[in-house]
N, C-alpha and C. Protein backbone atom coordinates (compact mmCIF):
# COMPACT_ATOMS: atom_id res chain seq x y z
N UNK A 1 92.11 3.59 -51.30
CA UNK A 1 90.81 3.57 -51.95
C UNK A 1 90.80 2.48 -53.01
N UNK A 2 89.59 1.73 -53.33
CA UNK A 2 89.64 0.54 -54.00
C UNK A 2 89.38 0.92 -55.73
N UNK A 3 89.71 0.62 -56.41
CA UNK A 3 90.06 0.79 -57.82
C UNK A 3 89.49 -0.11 -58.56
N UNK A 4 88.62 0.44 -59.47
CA UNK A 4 87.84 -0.38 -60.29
C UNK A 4 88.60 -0.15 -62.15
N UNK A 5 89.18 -1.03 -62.90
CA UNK A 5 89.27 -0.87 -64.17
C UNK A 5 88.89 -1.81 -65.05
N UNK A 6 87.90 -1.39 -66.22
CA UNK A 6 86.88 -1.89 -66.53
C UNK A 6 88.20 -2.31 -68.30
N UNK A 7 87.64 -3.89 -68.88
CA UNK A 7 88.50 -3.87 -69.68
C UNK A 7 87.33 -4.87 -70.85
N UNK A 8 87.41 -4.99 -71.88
CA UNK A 8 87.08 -6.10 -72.53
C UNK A 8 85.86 -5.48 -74.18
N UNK A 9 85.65 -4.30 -74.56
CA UNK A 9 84.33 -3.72 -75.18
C UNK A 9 84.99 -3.78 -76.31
N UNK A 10 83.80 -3.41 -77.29
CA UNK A 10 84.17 -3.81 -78.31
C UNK A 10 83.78 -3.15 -79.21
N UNK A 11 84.03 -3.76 -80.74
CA UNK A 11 82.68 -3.97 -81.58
C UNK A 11 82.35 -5.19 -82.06
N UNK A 12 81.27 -5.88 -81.91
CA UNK A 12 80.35 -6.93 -82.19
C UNK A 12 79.22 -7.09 -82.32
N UNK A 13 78.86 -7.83 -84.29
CA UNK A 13 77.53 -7.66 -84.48
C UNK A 13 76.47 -8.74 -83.78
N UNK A 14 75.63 -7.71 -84.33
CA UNK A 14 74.32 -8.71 -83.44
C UNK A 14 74.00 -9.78 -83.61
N UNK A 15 73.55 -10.31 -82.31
CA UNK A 15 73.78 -12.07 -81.94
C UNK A 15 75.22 -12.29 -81.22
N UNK A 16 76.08 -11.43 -81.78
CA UNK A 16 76.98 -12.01 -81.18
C UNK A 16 77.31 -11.84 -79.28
N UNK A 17 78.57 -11.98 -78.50
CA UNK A 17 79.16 -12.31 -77.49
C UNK A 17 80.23 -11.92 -77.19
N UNK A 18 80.28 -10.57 -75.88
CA UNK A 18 81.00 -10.37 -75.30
C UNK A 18 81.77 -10.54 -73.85
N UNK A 19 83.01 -10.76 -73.75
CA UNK A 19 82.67 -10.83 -72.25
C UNK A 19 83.49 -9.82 -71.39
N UNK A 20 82.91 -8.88 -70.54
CA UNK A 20 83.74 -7.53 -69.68
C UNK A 20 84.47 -8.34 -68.62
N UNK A 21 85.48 -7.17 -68.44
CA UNK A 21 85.93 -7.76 -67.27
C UNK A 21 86.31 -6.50 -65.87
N UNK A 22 86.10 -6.52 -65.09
CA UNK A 22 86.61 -5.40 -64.13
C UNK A 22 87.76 -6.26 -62.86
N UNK A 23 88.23 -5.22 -63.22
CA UNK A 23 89.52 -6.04 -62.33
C UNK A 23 89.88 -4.77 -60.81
N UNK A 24 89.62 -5.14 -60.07
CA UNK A 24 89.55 -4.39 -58.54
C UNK A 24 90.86 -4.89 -57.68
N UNK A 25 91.21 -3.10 -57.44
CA UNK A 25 92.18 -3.01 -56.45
C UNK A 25 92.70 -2.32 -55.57
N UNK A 26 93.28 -2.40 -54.20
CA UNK A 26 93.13 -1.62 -53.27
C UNK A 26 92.49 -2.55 -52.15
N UNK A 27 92.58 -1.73 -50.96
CA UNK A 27 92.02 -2.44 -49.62
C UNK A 27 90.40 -2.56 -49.39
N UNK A 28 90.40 -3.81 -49.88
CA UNK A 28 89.00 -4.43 -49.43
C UNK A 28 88.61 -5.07 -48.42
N UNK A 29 87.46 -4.75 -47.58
CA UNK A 29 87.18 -5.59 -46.36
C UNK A 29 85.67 -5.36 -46.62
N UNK A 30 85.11 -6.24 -45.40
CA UNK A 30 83.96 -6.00 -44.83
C UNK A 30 83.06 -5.99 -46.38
N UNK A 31 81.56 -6.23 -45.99
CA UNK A 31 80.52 -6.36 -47.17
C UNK A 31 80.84 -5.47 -48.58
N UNK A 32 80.58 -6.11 -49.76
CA UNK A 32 81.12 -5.13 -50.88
C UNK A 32 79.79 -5.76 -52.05
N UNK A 33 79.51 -5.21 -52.52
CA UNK A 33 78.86 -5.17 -54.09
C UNK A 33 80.04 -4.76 -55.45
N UNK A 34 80.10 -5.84 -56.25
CA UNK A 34 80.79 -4.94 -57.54
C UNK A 34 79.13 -5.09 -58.44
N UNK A 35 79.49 -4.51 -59.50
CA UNK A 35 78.06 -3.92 -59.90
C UNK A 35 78.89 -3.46 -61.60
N UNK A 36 77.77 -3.89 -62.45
CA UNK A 36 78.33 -3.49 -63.85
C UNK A 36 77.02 -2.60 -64.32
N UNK A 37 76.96 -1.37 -64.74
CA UNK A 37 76.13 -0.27 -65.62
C UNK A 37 76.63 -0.19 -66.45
N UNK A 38 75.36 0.60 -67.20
CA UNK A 38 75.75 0.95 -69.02
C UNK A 38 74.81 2.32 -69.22
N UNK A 39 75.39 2.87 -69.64
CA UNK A 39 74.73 4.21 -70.06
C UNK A 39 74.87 4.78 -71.80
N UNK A 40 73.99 5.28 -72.29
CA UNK A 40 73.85 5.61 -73.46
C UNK A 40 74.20 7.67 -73.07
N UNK A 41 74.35 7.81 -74.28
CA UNK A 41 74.41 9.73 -74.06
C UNK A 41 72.84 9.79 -74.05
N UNK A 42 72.63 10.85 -73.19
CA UNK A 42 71.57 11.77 -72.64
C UNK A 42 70.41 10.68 -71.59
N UNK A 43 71.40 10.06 -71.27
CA UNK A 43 70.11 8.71 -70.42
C UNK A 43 71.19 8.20 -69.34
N UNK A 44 69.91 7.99 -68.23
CA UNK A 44 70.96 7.32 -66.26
C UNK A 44 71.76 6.23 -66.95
N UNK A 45 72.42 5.88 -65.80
CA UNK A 45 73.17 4.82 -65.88
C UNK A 45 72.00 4.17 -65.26
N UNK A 46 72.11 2.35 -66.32
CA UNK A 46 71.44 1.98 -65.49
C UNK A 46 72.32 0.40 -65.43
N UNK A 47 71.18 -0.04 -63.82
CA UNK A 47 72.29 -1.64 -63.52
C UNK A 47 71.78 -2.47 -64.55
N UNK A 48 73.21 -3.23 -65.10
CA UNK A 48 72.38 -4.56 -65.90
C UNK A 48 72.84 -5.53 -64.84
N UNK A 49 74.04 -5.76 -64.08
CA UNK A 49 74.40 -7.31 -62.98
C UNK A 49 75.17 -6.57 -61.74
N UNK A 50 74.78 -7.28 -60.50
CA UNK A 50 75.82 -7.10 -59.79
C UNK A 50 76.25 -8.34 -58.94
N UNK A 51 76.84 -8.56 -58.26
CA UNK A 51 77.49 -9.54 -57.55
C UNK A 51 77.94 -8.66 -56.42
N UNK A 52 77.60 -9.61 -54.84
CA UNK A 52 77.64 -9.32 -53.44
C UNK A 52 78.91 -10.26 -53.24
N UNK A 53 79.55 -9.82 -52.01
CA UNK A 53 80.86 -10.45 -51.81
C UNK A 53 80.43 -12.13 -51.60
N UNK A 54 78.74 -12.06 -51.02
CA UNK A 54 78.63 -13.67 -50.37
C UNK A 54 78.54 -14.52 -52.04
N UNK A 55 78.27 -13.00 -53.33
CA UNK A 55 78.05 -14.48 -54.38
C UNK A 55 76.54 -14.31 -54.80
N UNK A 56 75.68 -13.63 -54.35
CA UNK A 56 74.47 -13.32 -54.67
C UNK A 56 74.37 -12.07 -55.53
N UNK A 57 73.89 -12.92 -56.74
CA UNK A 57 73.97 -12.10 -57.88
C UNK A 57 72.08 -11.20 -58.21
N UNK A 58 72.51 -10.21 -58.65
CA UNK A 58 71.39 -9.36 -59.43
C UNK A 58 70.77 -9.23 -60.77
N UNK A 59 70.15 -9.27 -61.51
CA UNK A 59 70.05 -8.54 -63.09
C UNK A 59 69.42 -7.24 -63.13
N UNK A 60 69.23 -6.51 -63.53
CA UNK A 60 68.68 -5.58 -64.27
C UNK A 60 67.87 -5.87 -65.68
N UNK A 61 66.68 -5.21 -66.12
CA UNK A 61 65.62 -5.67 -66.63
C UNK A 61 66.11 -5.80 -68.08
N UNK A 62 67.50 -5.20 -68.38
CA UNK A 62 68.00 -4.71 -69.82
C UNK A 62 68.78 -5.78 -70.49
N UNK A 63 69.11 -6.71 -69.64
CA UNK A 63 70.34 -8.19 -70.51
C UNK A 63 69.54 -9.21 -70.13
N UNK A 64 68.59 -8.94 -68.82
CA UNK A 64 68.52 -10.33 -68.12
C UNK A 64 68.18 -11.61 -69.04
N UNK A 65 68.65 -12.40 -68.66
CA UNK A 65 69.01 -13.61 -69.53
C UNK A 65 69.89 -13.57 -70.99
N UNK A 66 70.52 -12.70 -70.79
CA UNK A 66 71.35 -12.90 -71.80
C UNK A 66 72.48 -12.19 -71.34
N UNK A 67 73.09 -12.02 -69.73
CA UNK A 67 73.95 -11.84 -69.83
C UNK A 67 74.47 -12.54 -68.03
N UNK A 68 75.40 -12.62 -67.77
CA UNK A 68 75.77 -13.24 -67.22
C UNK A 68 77.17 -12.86 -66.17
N UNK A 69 77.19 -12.51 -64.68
CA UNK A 69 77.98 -12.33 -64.00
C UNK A 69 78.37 -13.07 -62.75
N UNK A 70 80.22 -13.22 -62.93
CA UNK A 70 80.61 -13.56 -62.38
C UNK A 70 81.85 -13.31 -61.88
N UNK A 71 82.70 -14.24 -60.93
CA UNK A 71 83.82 -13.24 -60.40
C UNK A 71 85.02 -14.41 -59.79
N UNK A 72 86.35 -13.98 -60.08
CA UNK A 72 86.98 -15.10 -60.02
C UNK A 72 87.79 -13.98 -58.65
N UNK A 73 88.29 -14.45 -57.93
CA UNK A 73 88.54 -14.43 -56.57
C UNK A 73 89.91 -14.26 -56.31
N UNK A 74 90.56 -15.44 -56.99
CA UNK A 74 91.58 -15.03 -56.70
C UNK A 74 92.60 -13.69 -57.49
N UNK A 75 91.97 -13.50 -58.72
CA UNK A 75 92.38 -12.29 -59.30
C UNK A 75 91.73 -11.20 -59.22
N UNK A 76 91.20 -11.30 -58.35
CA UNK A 76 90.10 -9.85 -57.82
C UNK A 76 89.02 -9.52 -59.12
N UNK A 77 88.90 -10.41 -60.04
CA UNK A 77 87.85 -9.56 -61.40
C UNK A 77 86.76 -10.39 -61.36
N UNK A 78 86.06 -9.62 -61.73
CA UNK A 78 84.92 -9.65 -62.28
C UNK A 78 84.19 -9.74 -63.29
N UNK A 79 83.57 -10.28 -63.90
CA UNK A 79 83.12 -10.58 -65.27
C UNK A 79 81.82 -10.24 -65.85
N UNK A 80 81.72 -9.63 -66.72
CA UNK A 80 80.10 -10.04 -67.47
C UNK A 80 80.10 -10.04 -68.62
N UNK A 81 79.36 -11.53 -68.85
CA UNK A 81 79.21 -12.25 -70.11
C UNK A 81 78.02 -11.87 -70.49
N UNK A 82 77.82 -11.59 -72.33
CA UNK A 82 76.61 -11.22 -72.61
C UNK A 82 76.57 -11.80 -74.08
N UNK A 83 75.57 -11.98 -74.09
CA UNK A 83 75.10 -13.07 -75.54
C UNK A 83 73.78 -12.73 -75.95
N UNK A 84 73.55 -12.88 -77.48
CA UNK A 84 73.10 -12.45 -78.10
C UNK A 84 72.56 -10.93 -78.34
N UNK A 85 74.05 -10.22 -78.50
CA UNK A 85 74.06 -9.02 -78.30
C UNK A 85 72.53 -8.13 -79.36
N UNK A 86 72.25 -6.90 -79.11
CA UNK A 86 71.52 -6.75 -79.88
C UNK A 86 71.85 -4.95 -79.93
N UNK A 87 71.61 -4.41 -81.30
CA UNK A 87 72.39 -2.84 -81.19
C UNK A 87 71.59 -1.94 -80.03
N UNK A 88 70.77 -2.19 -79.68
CA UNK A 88 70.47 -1.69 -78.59
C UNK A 88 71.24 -1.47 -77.10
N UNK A 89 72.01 -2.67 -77.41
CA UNK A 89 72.97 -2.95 -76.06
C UNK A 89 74.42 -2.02 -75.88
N UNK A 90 74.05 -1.75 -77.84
CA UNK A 90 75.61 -0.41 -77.85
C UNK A 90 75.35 0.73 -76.25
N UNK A 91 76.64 0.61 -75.81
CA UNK A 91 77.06 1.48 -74.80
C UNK A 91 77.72 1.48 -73.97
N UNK A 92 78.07 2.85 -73.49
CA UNK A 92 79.21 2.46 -72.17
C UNK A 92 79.00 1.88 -71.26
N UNK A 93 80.06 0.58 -70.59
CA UNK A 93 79.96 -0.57 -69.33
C UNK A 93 80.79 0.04 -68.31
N UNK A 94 79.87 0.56 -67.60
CA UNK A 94 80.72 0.65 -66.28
C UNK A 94 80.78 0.13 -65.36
N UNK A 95 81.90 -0.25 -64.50
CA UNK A 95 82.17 -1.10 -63.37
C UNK A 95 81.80 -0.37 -62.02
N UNK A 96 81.29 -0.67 -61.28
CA UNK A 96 81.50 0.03 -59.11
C UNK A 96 81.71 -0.45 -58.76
N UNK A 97 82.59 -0.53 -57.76
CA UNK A 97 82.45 -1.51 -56.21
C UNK A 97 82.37 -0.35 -55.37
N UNK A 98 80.89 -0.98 -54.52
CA UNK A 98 79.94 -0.45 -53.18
C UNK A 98 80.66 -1.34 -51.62
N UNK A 99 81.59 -0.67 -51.13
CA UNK A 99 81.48 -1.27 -50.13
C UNK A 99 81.89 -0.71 -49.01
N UNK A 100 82.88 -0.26 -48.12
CA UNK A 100 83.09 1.43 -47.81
C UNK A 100 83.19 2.29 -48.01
N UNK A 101 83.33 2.14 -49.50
CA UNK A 101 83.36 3.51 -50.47
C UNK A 101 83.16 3.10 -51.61
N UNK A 102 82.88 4.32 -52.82
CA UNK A 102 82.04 3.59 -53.59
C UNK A 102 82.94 4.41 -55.20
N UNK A 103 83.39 3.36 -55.48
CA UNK A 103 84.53 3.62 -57.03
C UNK A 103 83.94 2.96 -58.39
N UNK A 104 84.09 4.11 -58.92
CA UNK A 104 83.36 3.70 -60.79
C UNK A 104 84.59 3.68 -61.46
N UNK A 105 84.77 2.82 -62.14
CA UNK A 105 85.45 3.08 -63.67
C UNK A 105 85.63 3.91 -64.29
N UNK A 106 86.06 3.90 -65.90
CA UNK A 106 86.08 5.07 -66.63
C UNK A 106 85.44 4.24 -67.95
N UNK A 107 84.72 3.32 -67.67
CA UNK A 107 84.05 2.45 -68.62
C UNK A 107 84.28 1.44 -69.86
N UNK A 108 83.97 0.94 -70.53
CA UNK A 108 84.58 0.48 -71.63
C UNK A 108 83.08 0.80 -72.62
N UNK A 109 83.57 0.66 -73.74
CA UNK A 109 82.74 1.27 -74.85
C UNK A 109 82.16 -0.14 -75.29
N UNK A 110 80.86 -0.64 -75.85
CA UNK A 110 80.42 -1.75 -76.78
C UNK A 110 79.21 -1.02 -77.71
N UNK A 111 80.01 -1.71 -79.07
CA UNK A 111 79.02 -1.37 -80.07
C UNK A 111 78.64 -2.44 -80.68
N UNK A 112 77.23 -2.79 -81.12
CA UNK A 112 76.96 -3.61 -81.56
C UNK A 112 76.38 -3.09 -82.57
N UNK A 113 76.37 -3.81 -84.02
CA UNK A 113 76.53 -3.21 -85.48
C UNK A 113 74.89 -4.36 -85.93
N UNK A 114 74.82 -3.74 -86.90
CA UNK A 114 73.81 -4.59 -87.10
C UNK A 114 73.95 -5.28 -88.50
C-alpha cells in the first residue's frame, strides 16, 4: 500500500512563506493524483492543489494564487509552496495519493500568527 508522509508546517507570520512537502511510498503504478487538503476543527477537508501523474495541476478556491504545487520525481515528493500566508490559512495540511488506492497522511500543522 502506498504511503503518504506529510513534512514541512510550521509557525509563520503573515505574509510570510511556507513550503510542504509529502514524500510517497510503496508500489505505484498506473494513473495517480497526489492531492494536498487542509482542514480547520469542526469544518471538511478541503482541496487547496493537486497534481496528476501526467503533471496537470489543480487549485482549490482557498490559496489559489498564492500557493503553488509541485513534484520532484525522482524522490517521489511532492511539494506545496504557499506565499503570502494569511492567519486564515492556520491549519492542518494533509497529503493523498488517489490512485489504486487511496492514502492520507497524518498531516502537518501551519499556524500563521498575525
Amino acid at each position: 500500500q502506498v504511503q503518504v508522509v506529510e513534512s514541512g508546517g510550521g509557525l509563520v507570520q503573515s505574509g510570510g512563506s511556507l513550503r510542504l512537502s509529502c514524500a510517497v511510498s510503496g508500489p505505484i503504478s498506473g494513473f495517480y493524483v497526489v492531492a494536498w487538503y487542509r482542514q480547520t476543527p469542526g469544518s471538511q477537508r478541503e482541496l487547496v492543489a493537486d497534481i496528476s501523474k501526467f503533471g496537470t495541476t489543480k487549485y482549490g478556491d482557498s490559496l489559489r494564487g498564492r500557493c503553488t504545487i509541485s513534484r520532484d520525481d525522482a524522490n517521489n515528493t511532492v511539494y506545496l509552496r504557499m506565499t503570502n500566508l494569511k492567519v486564515e490559512d492556520t491549519a492542518t495540511y494533509y497529503c493523498r495519493f488517489v490512485g489504486a488506492g487511496d492514502s492520507w497522511g497524518q498531516g502537518t500543522q501551519v499556524t500563521v500568527s498575525s
